[in-house]
N, C-alpha and C. Protein backbone atom coordinates (compact mmCIF):
# COMPACT_ATOMS: atom_id res chain seq x y z
N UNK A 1 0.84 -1.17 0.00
CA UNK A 1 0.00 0.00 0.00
C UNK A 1 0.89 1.24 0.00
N UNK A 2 0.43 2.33 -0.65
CA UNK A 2 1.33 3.59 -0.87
C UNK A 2 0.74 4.40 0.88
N UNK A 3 2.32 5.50 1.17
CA UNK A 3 1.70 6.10 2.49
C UNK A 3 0.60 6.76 2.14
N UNK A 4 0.53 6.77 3.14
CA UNK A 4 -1.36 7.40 3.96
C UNK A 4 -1.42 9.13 2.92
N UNK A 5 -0.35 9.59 2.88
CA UNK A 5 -0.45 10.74 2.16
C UNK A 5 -0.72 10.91 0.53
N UNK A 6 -0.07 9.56 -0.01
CA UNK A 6 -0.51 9.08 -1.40
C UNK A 6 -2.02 8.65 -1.84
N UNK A 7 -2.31 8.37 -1.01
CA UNK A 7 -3.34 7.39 -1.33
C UNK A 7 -4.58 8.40 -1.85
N UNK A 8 -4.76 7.68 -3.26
CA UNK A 8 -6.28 7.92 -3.73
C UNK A 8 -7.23 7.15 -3.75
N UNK A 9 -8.15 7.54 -2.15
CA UNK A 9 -8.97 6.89 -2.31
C UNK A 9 -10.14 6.31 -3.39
N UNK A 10 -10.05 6.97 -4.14
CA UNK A 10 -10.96 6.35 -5.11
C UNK A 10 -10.63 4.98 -6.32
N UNK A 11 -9.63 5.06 -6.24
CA UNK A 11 -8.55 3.74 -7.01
C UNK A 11 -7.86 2.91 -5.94
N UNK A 12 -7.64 3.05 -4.87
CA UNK A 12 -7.11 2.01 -3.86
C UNK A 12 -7.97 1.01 -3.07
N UNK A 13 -8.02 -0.11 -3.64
CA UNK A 13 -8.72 -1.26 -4.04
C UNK A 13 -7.73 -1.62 -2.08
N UNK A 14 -6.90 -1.52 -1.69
CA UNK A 14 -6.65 -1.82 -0.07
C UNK A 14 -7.44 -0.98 1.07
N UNK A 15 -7.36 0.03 0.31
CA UNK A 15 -8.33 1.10 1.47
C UNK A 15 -9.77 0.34 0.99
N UNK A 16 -10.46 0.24 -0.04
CA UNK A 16 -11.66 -0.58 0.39
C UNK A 16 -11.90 -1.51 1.01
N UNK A 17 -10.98 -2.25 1.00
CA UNK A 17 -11.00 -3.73 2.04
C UNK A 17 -10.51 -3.66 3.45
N UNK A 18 -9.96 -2.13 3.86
CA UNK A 18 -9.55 -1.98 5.14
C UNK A 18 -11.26 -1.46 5.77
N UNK A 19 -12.00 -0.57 4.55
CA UNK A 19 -13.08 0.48 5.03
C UNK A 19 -13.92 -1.21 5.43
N UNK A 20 -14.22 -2.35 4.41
CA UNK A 20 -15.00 -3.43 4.40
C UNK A 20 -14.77 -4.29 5.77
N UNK A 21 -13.66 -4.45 5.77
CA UNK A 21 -13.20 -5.21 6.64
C UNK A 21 -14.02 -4.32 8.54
N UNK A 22 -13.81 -3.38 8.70
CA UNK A 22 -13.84 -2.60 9.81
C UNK A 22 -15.05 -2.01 9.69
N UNK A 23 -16.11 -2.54 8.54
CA UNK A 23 -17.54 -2.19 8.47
C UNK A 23 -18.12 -3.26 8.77
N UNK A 24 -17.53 -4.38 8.97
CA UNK A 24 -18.19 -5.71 9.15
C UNK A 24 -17.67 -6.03 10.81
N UNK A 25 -17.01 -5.65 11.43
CA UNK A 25 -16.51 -5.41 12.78
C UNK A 25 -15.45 -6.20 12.95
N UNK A 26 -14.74 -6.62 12.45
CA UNK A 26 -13.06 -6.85 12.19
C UNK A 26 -12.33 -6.51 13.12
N UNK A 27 -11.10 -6.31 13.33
CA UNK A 27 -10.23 -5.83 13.94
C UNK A 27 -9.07 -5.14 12.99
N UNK A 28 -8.67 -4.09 12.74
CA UNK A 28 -7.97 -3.65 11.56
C UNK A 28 -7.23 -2.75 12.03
N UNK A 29 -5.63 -3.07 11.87
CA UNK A 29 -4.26 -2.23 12.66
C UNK A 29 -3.41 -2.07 11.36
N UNK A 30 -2.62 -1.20 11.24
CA UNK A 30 -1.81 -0.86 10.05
C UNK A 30 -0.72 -0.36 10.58
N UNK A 31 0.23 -0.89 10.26
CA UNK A 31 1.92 -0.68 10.24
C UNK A 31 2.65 -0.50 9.19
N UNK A 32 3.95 0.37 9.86
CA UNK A 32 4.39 0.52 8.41
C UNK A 32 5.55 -0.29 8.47
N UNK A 33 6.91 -0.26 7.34
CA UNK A 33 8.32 -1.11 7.36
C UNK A 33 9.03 -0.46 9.00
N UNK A 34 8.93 0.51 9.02
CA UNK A 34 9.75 1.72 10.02
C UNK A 34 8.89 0.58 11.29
N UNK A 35 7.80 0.70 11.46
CA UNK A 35 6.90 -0.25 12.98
C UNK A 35 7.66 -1.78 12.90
N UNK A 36 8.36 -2.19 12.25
CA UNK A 36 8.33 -3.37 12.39
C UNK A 36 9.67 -3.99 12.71
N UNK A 37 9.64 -4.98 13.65
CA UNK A 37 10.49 -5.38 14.45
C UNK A 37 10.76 -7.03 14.86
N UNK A 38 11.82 -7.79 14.64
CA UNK A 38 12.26 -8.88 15.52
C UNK A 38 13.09 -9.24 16.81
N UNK A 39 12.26 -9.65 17.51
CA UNK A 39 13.30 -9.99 19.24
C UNK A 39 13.33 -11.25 19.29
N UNK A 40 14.21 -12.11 19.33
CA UNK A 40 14.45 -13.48 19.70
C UNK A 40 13.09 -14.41 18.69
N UNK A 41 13.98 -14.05 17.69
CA UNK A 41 13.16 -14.56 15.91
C UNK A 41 11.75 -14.60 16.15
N UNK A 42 11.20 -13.49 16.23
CA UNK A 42 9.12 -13.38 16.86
C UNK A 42 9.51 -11.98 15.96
N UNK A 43 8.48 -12.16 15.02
CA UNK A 43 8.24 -10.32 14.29
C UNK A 43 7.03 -9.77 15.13
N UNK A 44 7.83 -8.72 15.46
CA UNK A 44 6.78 -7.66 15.99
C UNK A 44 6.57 -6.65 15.43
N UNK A 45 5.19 -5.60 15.28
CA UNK A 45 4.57 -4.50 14.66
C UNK A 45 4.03 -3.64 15.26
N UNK A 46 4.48 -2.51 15.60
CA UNK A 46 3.78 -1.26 15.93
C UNK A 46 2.64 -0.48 15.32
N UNK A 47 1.23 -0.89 15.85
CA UNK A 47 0.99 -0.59 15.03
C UNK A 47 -0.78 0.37 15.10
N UNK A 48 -1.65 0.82 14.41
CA UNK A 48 -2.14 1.59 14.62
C UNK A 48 -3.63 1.03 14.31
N UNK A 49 -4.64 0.82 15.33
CA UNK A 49 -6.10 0.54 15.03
C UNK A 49 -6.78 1.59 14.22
N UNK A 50 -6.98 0.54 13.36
CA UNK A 50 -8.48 1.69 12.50
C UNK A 50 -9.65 1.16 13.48
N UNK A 51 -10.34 2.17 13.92
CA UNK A 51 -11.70 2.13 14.20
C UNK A 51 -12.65 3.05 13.66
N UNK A 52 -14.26 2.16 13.74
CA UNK A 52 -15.25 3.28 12.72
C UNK A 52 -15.64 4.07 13.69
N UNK A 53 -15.41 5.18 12.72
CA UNK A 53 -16.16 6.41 13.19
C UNK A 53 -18.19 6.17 12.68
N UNK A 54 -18.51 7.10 13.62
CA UNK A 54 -19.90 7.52 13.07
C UNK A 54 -20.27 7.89 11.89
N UNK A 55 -19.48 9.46 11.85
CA UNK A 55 -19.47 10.07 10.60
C UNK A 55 -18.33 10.57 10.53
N UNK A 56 -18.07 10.56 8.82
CA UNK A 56 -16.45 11.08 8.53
C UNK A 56 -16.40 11.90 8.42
N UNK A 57 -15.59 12.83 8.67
CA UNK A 57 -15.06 14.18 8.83
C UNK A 57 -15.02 14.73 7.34
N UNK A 58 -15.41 16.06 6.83
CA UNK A 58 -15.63 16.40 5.69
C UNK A 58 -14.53 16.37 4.89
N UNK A 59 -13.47 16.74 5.93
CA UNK A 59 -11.95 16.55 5.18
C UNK A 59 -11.53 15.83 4.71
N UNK A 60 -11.92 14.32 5.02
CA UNK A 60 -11.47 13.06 4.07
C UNK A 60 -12.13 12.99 2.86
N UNK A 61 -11.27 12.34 2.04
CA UNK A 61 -11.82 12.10 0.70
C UNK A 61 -12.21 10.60 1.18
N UNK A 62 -13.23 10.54 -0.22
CA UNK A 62 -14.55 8.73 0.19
C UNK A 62 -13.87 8.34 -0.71
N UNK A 63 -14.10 7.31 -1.25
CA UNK A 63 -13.78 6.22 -2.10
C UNK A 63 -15.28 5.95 -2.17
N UNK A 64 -16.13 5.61 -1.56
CA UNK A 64 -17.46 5.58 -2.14
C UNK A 64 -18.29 6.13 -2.88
């Protein structure tokens, strides 16, 4: 997936399946290469919950 600042929502076929996924009540965290980590050969990820909002803020662009 391109960063969060790239992304057009209207062609990013991952942001729909993150919006799908977390509309169906999922659990949905996103990390980037920089979050990610191994300690005693176990990968670990820093990483960030999407949760749904009510309503989206006018500032985002939809993909819908």
């Amino acid at each position: 997936m391109y960063p969060w600042d790239e992304i057009q929502p209207e062609h990013d076929s991952t942001l729909a399946i993150i919006h799908e996924c977390v509309k169906r009540g999922h659990k949905v965290a996103v990390a980037t290469p920089a979050n990610l980590t191994i300690r005693d050969s176990i990968a670990y990820a820093f990483s960030s919950v999407i949760k749904k909002m009510d309503k989206v803020p006018a500032q985002f662009k939809s993909f819908l």
